[in-house]
N, C-alpha and C. Protein backbone atom coordinates (compact mmCIF):
# COMPACT_ATOMS: atom_id res chain seq x y z
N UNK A 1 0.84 -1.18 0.00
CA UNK A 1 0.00 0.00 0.00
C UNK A 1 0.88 1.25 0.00
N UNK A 2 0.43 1.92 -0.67
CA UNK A 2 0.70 3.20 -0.64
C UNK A 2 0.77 4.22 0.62
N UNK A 3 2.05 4.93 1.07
CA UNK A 3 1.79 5.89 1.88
C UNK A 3 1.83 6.81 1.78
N UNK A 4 0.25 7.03 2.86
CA UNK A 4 -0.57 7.90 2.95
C UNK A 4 -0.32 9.32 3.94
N UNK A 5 -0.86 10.40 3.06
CA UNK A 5 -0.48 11.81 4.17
C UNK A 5 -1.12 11.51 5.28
N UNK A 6 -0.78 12.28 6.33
CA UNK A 6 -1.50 12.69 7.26
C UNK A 6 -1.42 13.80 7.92
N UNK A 7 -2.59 14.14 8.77
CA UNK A 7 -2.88 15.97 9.11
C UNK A 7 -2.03 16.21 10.20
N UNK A 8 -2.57 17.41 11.13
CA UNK A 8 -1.20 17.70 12.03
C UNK A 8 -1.83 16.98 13.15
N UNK A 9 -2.16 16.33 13.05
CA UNK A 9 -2.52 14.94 14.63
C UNK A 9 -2.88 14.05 13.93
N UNK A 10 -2.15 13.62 12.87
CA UNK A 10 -1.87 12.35 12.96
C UNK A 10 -2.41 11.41 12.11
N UNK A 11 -3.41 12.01 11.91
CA UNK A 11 -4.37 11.08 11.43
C UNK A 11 -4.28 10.88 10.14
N UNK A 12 -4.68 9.74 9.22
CA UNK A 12 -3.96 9.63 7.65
C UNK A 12 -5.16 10.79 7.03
N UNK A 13 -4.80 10.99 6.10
CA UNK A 13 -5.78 11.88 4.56
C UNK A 13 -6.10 10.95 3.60
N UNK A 14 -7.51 10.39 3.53
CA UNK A 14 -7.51 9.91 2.33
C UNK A 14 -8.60 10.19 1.41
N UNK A 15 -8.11 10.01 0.24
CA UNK A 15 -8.94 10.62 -1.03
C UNK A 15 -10.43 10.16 -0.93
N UNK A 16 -11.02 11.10 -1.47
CA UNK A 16 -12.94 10.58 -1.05
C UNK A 16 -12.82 9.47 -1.92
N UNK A 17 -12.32 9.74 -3.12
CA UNK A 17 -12.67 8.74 -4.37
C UNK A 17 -11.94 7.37 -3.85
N UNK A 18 -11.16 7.12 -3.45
CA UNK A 18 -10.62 5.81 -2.34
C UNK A 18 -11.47 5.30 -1.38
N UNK A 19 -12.47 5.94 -1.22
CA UNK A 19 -12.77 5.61 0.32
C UNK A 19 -14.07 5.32 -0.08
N UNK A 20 -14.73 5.61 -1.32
CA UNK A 20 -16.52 5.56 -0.88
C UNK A 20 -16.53 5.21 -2.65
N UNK A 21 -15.79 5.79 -3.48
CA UNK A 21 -16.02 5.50 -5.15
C UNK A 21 -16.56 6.71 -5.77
N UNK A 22 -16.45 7.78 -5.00
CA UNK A 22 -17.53 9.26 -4.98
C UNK A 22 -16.86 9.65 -6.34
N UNK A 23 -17.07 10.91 -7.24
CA UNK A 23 -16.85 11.18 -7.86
C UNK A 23 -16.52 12.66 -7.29
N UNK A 24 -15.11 12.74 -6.69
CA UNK A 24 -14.73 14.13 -5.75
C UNK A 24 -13.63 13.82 -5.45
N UNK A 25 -12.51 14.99 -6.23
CA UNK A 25 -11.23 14.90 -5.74
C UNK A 25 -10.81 15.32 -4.28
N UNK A 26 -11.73 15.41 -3.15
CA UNK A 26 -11.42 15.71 -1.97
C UNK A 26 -10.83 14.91 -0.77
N UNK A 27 -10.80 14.83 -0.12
CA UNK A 27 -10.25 14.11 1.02
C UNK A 27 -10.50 14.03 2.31
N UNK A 28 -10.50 13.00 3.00
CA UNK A 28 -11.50 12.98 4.22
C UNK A 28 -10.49 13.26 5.30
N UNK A 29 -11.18 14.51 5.78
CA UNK A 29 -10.28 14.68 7.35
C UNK A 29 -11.58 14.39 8.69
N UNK A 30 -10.70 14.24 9.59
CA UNK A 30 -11.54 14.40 11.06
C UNK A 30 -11.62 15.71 11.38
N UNK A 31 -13.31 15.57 11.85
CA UNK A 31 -13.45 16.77 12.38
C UNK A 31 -14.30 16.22 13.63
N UNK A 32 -13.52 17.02 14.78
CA UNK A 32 -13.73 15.88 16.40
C UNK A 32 -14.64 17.07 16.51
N UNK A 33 -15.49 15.74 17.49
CA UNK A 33 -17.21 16.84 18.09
C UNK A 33 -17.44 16.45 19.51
N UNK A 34 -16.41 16.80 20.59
CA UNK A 34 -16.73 16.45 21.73
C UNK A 34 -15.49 14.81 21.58
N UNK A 35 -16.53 13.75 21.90
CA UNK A 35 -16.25 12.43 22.27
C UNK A 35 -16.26 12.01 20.82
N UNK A 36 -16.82 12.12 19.56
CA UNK A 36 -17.43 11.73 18.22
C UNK A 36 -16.39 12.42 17.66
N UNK A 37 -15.99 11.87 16.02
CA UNK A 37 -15.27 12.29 15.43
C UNK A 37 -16.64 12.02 13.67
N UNK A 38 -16.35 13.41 12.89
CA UNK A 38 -17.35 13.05 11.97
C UNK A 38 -15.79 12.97 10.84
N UNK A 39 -16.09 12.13 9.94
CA UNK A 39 -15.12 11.38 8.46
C UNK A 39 -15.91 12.53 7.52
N UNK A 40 -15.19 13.70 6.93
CA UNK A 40 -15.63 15.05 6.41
C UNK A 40 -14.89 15.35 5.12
N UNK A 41 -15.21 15.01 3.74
CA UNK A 41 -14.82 15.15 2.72
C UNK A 41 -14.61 17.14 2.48
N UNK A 42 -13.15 17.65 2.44
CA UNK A 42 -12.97 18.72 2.53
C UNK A 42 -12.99 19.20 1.35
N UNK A 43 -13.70 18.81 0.37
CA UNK A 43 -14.37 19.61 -0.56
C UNK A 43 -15.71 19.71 -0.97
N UNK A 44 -16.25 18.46 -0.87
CA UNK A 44 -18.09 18.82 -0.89
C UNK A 44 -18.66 18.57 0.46
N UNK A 45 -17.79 18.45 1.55
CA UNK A 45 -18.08 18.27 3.18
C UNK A 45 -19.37 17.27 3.09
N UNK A 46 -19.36 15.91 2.30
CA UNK A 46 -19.87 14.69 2.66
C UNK A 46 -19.51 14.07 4.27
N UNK A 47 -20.64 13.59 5.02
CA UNK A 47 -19.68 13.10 6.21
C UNK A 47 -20.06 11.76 5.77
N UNK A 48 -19.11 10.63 5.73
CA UNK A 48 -18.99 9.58 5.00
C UNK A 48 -19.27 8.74 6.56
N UNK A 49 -18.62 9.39 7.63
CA UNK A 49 -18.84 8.07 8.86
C UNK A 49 -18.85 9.29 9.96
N UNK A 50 -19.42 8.68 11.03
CA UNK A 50 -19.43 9.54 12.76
C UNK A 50 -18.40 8.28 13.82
N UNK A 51 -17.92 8.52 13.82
CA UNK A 51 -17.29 6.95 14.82
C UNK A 51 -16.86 7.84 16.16
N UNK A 52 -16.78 6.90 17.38
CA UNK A 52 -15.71 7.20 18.60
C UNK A 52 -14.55 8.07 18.17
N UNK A 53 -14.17 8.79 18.72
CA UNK A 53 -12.62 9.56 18.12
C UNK A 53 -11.81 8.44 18.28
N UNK A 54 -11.74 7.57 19.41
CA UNK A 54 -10.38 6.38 19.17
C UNK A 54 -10.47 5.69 18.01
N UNK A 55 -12.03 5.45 17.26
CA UNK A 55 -11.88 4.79 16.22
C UNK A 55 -11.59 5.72 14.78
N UNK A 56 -11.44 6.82 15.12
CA UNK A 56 -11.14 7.61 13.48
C UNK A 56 -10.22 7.09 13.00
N UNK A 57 -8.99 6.85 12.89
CA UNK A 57 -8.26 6.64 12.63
C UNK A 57 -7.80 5.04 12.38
N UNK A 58 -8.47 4.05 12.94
CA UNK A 58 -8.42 2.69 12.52
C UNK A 58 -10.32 2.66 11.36
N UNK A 59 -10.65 3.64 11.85
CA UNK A 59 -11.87 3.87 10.34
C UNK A 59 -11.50 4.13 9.16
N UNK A 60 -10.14 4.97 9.10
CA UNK A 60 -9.57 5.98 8.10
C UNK A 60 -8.58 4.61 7.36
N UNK A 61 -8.20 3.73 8.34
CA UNK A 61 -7.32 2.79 7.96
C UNK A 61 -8.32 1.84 6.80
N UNK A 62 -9.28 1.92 7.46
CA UNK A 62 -10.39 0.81 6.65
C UNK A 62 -10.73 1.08 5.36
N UNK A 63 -10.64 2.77 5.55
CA UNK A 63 -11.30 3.01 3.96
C UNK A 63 -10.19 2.95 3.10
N UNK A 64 -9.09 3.40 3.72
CA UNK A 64 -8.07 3.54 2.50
C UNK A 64 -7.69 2.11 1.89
N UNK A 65 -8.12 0.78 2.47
CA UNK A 65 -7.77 -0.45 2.27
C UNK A 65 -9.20 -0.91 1.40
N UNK A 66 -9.75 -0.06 1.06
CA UNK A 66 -10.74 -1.01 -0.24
C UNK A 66 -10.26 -1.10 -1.43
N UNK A 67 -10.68 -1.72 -1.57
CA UNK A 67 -10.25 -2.23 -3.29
C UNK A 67 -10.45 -1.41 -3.82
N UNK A 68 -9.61 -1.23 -5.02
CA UNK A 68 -9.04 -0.56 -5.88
C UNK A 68 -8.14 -0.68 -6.85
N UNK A 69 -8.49 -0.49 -8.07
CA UNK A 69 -7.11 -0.69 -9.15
C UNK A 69 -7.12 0.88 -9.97
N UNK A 70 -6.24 0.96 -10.38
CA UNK A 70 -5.95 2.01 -11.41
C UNK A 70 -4.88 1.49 -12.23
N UNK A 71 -4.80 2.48 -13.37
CA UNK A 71 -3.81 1.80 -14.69
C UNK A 71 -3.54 3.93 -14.99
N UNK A 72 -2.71 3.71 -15.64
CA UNK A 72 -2.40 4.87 -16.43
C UNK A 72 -2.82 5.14 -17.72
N UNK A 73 -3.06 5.70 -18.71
CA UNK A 73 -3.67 5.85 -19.90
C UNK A 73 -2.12 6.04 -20.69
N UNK A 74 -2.03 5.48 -21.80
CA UNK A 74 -1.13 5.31 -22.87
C UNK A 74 -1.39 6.58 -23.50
N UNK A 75 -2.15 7.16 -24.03
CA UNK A 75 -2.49 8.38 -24.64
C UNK A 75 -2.25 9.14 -24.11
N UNK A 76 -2.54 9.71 -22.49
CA UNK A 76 -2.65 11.11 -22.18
C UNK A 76 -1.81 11.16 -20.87
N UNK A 77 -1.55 9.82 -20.57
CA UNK A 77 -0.73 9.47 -19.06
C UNK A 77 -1.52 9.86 -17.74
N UNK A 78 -2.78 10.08 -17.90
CA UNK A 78 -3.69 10.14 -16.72
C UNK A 78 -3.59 8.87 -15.53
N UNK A 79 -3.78 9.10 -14.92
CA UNK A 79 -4.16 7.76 -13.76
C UNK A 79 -5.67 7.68 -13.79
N UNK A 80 -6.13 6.68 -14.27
CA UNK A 80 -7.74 6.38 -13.89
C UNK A 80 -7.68 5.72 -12.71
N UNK A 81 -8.14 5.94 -11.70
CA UNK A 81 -8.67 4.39 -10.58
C UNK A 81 -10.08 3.98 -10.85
N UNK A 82 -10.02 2.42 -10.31
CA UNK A 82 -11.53 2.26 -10.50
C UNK A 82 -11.85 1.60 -9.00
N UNK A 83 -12.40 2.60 -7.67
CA UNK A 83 -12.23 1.88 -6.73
C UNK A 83 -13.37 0.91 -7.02
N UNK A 84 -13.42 -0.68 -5.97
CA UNK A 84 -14.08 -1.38 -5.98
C UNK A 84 -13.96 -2.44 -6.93
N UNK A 85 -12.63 -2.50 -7.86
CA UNK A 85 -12.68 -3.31 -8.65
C UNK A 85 -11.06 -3.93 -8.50
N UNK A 86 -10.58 -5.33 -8.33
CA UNK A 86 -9.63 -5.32 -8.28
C UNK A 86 -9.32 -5.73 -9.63
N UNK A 87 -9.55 -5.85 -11.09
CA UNK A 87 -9.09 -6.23 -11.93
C UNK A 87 -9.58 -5.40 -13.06
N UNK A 88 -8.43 -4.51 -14.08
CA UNK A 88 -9.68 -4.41 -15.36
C UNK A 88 -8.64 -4.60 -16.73
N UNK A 89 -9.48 -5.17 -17.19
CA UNK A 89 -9.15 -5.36 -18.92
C UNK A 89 -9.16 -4.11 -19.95
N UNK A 90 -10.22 -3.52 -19.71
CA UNK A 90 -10.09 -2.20 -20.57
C UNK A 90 -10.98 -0.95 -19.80
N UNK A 91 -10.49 0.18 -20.85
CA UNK A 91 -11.55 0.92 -19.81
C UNK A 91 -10.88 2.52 -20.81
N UNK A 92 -12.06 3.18 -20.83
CA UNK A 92 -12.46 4.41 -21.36
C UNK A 92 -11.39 5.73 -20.63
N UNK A 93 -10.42 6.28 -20.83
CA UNK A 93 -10.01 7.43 -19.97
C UNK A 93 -10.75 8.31 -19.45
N UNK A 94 -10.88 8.70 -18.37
CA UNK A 94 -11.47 9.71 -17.59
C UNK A 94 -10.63 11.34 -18.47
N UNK A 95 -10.19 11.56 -18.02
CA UNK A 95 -9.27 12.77 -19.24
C UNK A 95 -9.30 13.17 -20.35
N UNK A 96 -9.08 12.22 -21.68
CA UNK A 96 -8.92 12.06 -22.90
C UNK A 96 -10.08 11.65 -23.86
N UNK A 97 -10.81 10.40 -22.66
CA UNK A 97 -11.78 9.63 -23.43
C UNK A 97 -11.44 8.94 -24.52
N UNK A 98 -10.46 8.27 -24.62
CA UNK A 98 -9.60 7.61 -25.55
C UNK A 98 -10.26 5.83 -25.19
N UNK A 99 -10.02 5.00 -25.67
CA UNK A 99 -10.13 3.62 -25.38
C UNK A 99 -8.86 3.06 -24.92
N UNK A 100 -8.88 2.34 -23.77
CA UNK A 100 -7.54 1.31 -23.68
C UNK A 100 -8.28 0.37 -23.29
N UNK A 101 -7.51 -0.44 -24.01
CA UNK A 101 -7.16 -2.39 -23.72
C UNK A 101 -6.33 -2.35 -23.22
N UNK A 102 -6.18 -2.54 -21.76
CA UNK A 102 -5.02 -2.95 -20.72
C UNK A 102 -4.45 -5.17 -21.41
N UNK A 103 -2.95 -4.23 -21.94
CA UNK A 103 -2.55 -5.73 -22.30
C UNK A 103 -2.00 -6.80 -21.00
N UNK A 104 -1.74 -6.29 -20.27
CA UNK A 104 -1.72 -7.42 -19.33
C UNK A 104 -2.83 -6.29 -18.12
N UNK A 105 -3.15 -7.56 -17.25
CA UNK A 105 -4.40 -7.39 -16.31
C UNK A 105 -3.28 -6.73 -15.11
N UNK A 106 -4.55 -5.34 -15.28
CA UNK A 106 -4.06 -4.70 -13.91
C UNK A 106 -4.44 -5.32 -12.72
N UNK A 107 -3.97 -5.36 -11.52
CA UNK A 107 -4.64 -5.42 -10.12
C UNK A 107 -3.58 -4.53 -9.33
């Protein structure tokens, strides 16, 4: 796995589109409410989860561990991800809108 930022306590940053499949380049920080911690996408402020504050951060662990593949685009060198999928054969660029046939299988 990839490592991941984290804010000034600690806690990791991870991309909405990692964590839920959203279509939002934002990123989920904690925002503590007392005893409660709300999971707060800091660009369309989705709250994706409310957990214990001890659990933010083994929550934050959870999301960043879903499945997920991405490939790069041959044409335009974009990174597509496709969370929720661990395998793809082909797939349309998000960027370019070009076609790729992934010749060997991403995971």
């Amino acid at each position: 796995m990839l490592a991941m930022a984290k804010d000034e306590r600690g806690h990791m940053i991870v991309p909405h589109e990692v964590a839920t499949g959203a279509d939002c380049d934002g990123c989920l920080i904690v925002q503590e409410r007392g005893e409660l911690a709300d999971l707060v996408c800091n660009v369309c402020d989705a709250v994706v989860d409310t957990v214990p504050i001890e659990r933010a951060g083994a929550t934050l662990m959870e999301l960043a561990c879903r499945e997920i593949c991405s490939a790069r685009c041959p044409h335009c060198g974009a990174l597509n991800t496709f969370p929720g999928f661990t395998v793809i054969e082909a797939f349309i660029c998000s960027e370019c809108g070009e076609g790729v046939a992934v010749s060997r299988l991403v995971q």
